[in-house]
N, C-alpha and C. Protein backbone atom coordinates (compact mmCIF):
# COMPACT_ATOMS: atom_id res chain seq x y z
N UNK A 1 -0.49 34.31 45.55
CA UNK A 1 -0.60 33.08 44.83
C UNK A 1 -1.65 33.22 43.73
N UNK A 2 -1.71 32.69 42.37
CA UNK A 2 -2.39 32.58 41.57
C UNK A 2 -3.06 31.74 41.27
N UNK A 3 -4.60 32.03 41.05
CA UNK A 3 -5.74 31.50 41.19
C UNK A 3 -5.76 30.19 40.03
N UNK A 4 -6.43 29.13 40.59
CA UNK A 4 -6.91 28.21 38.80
C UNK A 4 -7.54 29.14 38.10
N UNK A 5 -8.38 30.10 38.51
CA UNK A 5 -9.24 30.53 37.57
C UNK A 5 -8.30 31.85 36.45
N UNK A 6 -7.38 32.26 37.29
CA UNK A 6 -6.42 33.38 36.49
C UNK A 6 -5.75 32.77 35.66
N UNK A 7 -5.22 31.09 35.56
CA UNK A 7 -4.66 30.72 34.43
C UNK A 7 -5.83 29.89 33.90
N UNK A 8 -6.44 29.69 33.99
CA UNK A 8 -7.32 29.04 32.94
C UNK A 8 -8.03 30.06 32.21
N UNK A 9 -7.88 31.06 31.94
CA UNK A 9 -8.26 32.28 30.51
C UNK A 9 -7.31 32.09 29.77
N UNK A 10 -5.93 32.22 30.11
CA UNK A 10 -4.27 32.62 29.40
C UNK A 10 -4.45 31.37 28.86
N UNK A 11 -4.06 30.10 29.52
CA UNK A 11 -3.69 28.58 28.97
C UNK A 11 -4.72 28.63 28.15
N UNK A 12 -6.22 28.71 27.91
CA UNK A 12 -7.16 28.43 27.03
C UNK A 12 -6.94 29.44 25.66
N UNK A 13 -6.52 30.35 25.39
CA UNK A 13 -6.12 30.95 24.79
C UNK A 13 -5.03 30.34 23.70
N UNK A 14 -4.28 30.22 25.02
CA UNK A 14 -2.32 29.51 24.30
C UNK A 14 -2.76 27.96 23.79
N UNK A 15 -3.87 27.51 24.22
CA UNK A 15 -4.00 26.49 23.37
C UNK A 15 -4.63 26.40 22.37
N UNK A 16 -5.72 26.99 22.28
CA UNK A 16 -6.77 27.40 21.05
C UNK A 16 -5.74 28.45 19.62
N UNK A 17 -4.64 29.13 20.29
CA UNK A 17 -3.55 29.34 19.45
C UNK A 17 -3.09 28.43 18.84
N UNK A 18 -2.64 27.24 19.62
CA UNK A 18 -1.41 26.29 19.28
C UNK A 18 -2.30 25.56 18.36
N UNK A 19 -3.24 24.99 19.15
CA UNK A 19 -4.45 24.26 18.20
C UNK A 19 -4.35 24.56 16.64
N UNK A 20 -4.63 26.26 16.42
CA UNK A 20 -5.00 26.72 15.07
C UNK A 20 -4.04 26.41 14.03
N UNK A 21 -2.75 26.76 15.02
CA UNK A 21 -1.43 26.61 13.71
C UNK A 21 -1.41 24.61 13.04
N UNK A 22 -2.15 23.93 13.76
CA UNK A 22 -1.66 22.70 13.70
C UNK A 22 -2.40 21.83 12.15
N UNK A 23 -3.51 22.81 11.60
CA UNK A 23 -4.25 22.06 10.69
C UNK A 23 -4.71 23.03 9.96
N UNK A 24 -5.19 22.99 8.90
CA UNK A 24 -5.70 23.83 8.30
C UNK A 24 -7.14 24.09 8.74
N UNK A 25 -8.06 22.96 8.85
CA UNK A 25 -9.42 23.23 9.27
C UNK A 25 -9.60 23.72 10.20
N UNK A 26 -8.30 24.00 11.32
CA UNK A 26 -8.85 24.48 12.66
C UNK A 26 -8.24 26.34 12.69
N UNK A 27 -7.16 26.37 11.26
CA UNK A 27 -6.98 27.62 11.01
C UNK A 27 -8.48 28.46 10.06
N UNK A 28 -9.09 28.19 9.37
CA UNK A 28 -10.33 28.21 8.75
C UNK A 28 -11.20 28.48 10.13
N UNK A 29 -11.41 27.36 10.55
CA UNK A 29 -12.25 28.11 12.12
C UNK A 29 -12.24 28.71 12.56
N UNK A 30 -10.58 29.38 13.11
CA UNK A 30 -10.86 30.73 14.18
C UNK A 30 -10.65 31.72 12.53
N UNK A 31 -10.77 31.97 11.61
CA UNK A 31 -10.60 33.11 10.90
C UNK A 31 -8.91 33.41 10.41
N UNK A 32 -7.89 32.43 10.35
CA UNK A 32 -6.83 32.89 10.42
C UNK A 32 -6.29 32.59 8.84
N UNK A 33 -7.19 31.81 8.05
CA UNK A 33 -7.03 31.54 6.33
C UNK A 33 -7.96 32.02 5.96
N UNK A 34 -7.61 32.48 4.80
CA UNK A 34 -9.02 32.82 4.03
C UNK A 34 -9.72 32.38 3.45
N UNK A 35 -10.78 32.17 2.96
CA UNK A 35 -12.14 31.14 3.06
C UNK A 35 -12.73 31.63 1.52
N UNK A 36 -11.95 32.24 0.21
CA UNK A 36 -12.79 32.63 -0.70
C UNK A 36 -13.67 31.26 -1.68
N UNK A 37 -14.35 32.26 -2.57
CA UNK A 37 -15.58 31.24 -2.74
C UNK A 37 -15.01 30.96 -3.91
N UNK A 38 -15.03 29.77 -4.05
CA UNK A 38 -15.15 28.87 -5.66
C UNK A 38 -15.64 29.86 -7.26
N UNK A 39 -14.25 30.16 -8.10
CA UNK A 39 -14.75 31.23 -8.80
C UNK A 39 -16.02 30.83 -10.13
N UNK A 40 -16.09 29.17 -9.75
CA UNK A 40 -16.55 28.40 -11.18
C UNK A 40 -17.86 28.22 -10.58
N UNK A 41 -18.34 28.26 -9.26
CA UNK A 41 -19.61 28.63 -8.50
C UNK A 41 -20.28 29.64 -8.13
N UNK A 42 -19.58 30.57 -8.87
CA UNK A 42 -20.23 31.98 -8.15
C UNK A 42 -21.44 32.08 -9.86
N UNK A 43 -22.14 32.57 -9.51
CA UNK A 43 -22.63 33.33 -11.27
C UNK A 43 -23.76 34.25 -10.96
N UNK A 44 -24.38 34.59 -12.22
CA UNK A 44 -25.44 35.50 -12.08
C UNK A 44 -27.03 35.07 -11.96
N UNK A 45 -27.53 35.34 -11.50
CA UNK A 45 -28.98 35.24 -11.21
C UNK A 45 -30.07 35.30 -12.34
N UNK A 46 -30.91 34.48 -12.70
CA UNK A 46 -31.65 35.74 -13.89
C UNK A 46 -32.44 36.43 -13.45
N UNK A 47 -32.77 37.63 -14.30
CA UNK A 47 -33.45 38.99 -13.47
C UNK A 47 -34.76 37.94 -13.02
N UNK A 48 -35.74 38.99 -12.18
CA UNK A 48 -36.58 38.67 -11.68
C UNK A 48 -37.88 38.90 -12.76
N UNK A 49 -38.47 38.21 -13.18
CA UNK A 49 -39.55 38.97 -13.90
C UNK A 49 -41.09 38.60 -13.83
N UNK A 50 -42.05 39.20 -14.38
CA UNK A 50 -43.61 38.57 -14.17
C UNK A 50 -43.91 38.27 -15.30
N UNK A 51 -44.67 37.17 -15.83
CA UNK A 51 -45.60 37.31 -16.91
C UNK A 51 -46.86 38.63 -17.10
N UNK A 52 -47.18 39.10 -18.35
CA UNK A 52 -48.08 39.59 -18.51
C UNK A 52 -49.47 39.01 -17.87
N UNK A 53 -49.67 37.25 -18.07
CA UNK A 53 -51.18 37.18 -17.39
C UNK A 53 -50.32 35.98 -15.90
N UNK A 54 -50.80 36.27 -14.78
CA UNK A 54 -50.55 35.31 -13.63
C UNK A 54 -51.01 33.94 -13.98
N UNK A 55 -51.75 33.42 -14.88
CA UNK A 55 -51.99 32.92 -15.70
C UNK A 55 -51.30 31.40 -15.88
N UNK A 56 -50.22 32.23 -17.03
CA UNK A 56 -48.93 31.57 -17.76
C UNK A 56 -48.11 30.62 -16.59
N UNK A 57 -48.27 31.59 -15.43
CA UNK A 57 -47.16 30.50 -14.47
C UNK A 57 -47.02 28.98 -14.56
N UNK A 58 -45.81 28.44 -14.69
CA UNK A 58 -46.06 27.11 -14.32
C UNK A 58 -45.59 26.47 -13.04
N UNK A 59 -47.03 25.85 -12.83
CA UNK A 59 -46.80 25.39 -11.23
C UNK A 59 -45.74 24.79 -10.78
N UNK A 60 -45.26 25.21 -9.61
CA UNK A 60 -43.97 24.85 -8.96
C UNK A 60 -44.14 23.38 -8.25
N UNK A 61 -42.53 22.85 -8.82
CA UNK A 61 -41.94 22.02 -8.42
C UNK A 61 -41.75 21.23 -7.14
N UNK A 62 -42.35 20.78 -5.88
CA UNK A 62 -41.17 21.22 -4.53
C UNK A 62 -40.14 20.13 -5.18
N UNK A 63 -38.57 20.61 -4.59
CA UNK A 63 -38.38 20.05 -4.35
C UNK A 63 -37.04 19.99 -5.56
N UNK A 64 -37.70 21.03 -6.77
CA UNK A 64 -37.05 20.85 -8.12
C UNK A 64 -36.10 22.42 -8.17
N UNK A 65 -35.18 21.97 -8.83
CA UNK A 65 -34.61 23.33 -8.79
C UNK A 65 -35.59 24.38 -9.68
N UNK A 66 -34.93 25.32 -9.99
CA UNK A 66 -35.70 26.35 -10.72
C UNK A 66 -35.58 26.20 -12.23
N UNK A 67 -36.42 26.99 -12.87
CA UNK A 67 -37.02 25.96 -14.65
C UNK A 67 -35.46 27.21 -14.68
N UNK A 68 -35.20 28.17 -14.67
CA UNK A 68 -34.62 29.68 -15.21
C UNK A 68 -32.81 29.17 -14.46
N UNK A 69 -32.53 28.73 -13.34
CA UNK A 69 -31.49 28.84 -13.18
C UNK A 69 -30.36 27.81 -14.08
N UNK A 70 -29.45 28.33 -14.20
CA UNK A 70 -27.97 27.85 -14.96
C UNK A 70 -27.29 27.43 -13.90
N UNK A 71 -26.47 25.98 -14.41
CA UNK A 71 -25.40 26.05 -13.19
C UNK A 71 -23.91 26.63 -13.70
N UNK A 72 -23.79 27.10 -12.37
CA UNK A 72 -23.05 27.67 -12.67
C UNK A 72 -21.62 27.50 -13.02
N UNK A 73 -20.82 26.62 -13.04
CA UNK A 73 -19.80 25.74 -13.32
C UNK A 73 -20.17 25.55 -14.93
N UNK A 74 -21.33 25.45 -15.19
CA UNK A 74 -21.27 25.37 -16.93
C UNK A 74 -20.99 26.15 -17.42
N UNK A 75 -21.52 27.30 -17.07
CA UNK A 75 -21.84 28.73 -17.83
C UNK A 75 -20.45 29.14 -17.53
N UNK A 76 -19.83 29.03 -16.44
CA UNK A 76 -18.23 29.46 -16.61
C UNK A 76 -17.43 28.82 -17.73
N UNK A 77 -17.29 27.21 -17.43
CA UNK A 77 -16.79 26.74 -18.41
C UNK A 77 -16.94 27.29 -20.04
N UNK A 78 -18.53 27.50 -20.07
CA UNK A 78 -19.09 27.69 -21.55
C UNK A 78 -18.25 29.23 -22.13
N UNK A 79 -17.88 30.20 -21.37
CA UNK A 79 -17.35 31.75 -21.16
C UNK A 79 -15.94 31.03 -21.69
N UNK A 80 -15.32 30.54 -20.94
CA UNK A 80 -13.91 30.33 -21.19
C UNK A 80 -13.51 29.03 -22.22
N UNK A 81 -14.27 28.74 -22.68
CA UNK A 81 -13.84 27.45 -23.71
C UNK A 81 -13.50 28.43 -25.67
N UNK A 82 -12.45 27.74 -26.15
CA UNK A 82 -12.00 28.24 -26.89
C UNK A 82 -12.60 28.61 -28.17
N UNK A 83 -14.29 27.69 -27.83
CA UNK A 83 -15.16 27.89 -29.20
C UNK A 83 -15.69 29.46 -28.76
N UNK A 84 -15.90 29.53 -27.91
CA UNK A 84 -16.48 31.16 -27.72
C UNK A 84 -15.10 32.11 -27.54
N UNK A 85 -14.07 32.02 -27.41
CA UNK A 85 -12.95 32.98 -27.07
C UNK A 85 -12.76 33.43 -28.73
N UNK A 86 -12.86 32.70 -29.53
CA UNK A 86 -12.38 33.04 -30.86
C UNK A 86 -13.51 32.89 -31.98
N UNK A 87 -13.50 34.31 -33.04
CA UNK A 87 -14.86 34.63 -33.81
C UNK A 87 -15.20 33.29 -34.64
N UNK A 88 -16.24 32.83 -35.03
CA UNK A 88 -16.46 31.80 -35.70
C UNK A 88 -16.44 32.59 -37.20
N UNK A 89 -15.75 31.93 -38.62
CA UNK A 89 -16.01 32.61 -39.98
C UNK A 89 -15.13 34.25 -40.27
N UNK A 90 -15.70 34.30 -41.20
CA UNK A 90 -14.88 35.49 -41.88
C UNK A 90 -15.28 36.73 -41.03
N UNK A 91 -14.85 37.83 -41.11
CA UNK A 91 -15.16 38.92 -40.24
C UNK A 91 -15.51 40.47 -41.37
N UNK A 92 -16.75 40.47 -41.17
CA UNK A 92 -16.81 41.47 -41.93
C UNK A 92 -15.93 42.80 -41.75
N UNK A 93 -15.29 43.79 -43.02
CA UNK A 93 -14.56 45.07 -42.26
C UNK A 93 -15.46 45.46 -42.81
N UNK A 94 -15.60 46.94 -41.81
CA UNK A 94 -16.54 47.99 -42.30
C UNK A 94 -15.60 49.05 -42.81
N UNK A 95 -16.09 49.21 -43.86
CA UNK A 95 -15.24 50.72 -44.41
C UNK A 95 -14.15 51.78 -44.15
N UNK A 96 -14.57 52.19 -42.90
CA UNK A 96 -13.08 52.54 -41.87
C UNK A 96 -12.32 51.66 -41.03
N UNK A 97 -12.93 50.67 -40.85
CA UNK A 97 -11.39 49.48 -40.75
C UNK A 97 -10.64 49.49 -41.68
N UNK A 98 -11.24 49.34 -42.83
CA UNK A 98 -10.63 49.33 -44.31
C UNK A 98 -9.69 50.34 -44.53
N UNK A 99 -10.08 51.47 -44.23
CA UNK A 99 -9.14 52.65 -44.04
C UNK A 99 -8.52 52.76 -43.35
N UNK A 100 -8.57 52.47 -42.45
CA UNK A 100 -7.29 52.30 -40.96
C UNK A 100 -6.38 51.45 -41.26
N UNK A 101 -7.03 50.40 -42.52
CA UNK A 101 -5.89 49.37 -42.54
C UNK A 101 -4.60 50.02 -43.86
N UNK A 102 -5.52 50.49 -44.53
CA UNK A 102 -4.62 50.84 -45.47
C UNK A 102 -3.59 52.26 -45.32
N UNK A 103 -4.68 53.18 -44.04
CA UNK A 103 -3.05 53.83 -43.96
C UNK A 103 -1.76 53.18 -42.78
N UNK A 104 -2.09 52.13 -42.26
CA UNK A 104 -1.29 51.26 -42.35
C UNK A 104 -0.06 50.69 -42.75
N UNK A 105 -0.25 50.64 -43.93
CA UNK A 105 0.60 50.27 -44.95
C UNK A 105 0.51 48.69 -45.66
N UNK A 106 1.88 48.47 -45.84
CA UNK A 106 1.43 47.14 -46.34
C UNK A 106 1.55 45.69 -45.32
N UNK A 107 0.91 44.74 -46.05
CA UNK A 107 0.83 43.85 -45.05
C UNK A 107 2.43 43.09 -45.05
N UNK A 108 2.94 42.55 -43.44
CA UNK A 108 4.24 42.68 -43.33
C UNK A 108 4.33 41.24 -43.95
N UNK A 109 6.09 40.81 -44.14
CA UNK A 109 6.13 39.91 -44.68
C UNK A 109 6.03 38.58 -43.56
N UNK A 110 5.53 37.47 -44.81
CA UNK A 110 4.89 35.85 -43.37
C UNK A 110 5.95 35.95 -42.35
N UNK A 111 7.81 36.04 -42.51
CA UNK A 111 8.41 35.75 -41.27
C UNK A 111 8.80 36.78 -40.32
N UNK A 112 8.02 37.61 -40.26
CA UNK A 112 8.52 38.67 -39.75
C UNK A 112 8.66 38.07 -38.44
N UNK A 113 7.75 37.84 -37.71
CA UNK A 113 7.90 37.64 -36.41
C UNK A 113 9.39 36.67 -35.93
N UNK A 114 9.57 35.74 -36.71
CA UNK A 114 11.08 35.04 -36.81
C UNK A 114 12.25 35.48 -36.75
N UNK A 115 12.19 36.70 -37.48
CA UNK A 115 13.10 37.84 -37.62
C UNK A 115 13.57 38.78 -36.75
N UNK A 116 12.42 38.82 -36.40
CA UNK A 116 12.16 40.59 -35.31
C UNK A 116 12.96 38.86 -33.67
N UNK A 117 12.42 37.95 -33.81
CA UNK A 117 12.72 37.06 -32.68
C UNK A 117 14.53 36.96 -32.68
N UNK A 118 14.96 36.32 -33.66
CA UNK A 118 16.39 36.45 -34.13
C UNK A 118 16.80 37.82 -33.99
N UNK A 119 16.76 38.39 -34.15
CA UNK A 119 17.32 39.83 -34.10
C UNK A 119 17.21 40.26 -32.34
N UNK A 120 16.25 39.74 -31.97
CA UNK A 120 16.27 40.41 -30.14
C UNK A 120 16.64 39.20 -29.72
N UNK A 121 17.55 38.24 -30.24
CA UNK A 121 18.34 36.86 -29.39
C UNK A 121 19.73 37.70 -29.82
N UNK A 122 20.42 37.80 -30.91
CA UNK A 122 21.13 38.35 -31.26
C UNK A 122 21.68 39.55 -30.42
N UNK A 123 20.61 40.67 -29.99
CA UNK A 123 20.78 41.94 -29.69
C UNK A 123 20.75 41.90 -28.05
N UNK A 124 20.37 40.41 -27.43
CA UNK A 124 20.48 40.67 -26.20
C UNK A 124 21.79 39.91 -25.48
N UNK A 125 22.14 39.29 -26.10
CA UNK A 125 23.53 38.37 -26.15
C UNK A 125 24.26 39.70 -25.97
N UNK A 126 25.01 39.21 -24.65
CA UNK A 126 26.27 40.51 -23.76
C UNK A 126 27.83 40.17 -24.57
N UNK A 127 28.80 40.94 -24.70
CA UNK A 127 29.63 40.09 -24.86
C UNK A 127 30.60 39.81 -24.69
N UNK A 128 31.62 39.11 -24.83
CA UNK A 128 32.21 37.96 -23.93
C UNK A 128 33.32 38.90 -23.55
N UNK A 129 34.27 38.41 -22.82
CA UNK A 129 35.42 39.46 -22.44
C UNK A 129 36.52 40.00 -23.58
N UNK A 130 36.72 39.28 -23.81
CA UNK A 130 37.55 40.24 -25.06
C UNK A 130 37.02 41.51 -25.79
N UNK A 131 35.79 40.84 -26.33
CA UNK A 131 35.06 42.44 -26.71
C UNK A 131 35.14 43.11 -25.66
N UNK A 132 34.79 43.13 -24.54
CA UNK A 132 34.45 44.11 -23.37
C UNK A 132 35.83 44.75 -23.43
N UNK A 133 37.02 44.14 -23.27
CA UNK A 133 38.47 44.40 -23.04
C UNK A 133 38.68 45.45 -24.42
N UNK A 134 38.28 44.50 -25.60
CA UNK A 134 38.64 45.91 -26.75
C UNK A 134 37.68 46.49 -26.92
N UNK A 135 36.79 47.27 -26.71
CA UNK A 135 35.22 47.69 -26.85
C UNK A 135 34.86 47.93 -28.07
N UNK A 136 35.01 46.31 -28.68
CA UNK A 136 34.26 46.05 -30.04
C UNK A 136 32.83 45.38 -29.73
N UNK A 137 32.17 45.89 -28.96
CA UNK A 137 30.62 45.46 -28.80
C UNK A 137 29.61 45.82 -30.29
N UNK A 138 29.80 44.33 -30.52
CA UNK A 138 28.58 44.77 -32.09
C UNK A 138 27.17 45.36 -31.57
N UNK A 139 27.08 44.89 -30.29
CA UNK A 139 25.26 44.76 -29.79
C UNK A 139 25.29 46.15 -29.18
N UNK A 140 26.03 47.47 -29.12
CA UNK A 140 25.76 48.19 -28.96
C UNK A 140 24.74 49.11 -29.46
N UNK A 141 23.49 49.09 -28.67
CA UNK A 141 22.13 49.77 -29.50
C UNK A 141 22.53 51.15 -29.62
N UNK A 142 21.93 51.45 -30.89
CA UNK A 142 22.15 53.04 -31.32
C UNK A 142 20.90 53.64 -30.88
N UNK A 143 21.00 55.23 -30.01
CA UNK A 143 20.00 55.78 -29.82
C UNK A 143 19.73 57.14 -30.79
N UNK A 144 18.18 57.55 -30.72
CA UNK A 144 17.84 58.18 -31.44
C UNK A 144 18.39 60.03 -31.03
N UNK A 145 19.13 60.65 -32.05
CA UNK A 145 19.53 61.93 -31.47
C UNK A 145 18.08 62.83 -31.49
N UNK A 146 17.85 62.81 -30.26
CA UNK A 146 16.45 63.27 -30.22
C UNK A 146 16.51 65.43 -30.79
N UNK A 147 17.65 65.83 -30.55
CA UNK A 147 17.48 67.37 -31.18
C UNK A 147 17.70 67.21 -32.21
N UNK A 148 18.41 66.57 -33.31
CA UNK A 148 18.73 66.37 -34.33
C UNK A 148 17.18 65.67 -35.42
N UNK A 149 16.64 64.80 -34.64
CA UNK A 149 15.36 64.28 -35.51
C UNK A 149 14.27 65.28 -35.36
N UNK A 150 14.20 66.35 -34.05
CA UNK A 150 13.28 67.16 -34.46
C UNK A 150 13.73 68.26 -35.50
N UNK A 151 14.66 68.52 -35.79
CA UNK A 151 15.24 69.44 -36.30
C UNK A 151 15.01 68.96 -38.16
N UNK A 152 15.21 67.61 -38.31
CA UNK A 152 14.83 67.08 -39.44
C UNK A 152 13.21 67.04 -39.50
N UNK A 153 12.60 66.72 -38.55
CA UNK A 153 11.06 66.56 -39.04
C UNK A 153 10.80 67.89 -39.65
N UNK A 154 11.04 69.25 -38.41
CA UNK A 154 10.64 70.52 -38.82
C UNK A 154 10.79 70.93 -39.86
N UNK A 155 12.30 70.42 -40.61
CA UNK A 155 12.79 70.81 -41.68
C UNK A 155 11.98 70.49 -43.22
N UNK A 156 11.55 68.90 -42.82
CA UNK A 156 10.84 68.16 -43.79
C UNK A 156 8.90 68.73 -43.97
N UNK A 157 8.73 69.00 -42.85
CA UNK A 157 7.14 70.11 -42.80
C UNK A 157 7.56 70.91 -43.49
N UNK A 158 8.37 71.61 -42.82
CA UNK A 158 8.43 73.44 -43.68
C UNK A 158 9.15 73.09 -45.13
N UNK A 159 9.61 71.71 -46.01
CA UNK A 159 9.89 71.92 -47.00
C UNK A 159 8.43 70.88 -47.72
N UNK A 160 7.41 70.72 -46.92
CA UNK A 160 6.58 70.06 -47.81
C UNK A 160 6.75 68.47 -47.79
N UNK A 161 7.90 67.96 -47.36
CA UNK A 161 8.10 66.68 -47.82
C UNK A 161 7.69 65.43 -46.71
N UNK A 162 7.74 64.71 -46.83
CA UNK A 162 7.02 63.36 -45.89
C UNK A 162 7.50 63.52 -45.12
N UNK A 163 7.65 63.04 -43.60
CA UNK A 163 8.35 62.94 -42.46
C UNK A 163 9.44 61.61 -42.64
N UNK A 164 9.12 60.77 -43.36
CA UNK A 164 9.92 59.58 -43.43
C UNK A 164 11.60 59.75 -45.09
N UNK A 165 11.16 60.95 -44.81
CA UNK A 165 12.25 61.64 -45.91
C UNK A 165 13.66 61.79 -45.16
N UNK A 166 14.59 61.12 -45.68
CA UNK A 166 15.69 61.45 -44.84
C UNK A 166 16.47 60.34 -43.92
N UNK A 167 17.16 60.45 -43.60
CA UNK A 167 17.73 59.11 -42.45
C UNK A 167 18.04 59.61 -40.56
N UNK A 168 17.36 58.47 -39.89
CA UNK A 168 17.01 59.44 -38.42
C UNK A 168 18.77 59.10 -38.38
N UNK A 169 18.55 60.44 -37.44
CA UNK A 169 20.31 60.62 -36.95
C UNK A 169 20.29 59.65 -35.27
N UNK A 170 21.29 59.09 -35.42
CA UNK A 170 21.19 58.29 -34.22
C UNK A 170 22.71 58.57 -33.38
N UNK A 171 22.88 58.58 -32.58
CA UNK A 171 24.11 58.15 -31.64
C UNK A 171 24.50 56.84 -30.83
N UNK A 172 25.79 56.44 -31.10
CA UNK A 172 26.05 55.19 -30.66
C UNK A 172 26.29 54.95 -29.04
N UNK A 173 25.86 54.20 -28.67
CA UNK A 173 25.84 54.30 -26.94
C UNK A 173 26.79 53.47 -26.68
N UNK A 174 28.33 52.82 -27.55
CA UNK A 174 29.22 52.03 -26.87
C UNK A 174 29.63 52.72 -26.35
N UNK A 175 30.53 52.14 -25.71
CA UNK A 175 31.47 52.56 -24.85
C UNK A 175 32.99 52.15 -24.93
N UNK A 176 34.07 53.06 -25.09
CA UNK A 176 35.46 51.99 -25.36
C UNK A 176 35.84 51.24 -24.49
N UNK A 177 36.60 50.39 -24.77
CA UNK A 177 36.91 49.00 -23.71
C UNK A 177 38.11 49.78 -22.79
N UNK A 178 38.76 49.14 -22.22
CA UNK A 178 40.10 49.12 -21.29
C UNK A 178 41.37 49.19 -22.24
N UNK A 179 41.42 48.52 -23.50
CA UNK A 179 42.49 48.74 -24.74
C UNK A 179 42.56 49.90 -25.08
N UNK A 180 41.18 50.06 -25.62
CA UNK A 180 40.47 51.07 -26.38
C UNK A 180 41.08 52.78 -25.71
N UNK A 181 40.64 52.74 -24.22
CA UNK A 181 41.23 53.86 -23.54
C UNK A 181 42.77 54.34 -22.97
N UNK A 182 42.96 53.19 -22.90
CA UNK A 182 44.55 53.39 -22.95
C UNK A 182 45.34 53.42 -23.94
N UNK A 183 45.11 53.14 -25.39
CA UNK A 183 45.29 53.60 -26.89
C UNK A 183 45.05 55.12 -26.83
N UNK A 184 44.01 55.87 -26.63
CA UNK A 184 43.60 56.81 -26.67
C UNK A 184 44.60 57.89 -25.56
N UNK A 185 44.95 57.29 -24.92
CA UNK A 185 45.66 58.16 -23.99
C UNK A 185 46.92 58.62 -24.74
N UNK A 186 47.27 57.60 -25.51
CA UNK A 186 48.86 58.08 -26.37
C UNK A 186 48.28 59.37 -27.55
């Protein structure tokens, strides 16, 4: 026969289990959530330092916080607010920015980004079944014939001339449709 005392370990257990799942505060208690710290409360300390004469000190407060500490919720806020994320005024270039910019090239035109956007709405659009059926896919991306463009760069070194001399050779990655291959079979 089994003792009160042999089930009262197990049952205290199975309840202090059941307990935990039932709330959050009582999952926090036994260790079963995690408990991290407030990231807008955490901060840095200021170093520790002495005056030159013991002197200078000024007599302490009780009672007052410290003359040196920041709170820390400001100083986060103050880090992440948009007046400090972005330079205030013109930005000086120094000389080799200047040069970095200009081999560069030129500055692109205002809509580019509109363009380059339209063009990858355009280019990601699949398409519909008929194309697929005749494999007239316009959005078929062309890839770069990678033996063929080294073969042009080398060519364009050993004749002296720019690397951008010439037109890259590309290959088309469609594929013919179901029409397309059974045309081909005749």
């Amino acid at each position: 026969m089994i003792t009160r005392s042999a089930l009262a370990v197990p049952s205290t257990i199975l309840l202090a289990l059941a307990l935990a799942g039932c709330s959050d505060n009582m999952k926090k208690s036994f260790g079963l959530e995690a408990n991290p710290p407030d990231a807008y409360q955490v901060g840095t300390l200021p170093p520790l330092s002495l005056p030159p004469e013991l002197g200078q000190l000024q007599t302490p407060n009780p009672g007052q916080p410290p003359t040196q500490q920041v709170n820390a919720a400001e100083q986060g806020a103050n880090i992440i607010s948009a007046s400090n994320a972005l330079p205030s005024g013109p930005q000086q270039i120094s000389p080799a920015g200047e040069a970095f910019l200009n081999q560069a090239g030129p500055t692109p035109q205002g809509n580019i980004r509109a363009e380059v956007n339209q063009n990858a709405a355009v280019a990601s659009k699949s398409g519909n079944f008929v194309d697929k059926l005749m494999g007239s896919n316009p959005n078929a991306p062309a890839v770069v014939n990678a033996d063929a463009e080294q073969r042009r760069l080398q060519e364009n070194a050993a004749l002296g001339e720019p690397a951008t001399k010439g037109s890259t050779p590309q290959e088309s990655t469609a594929h013919p449709g179901l029409f397309q291959r059974v045309l081909n079979m005749f």
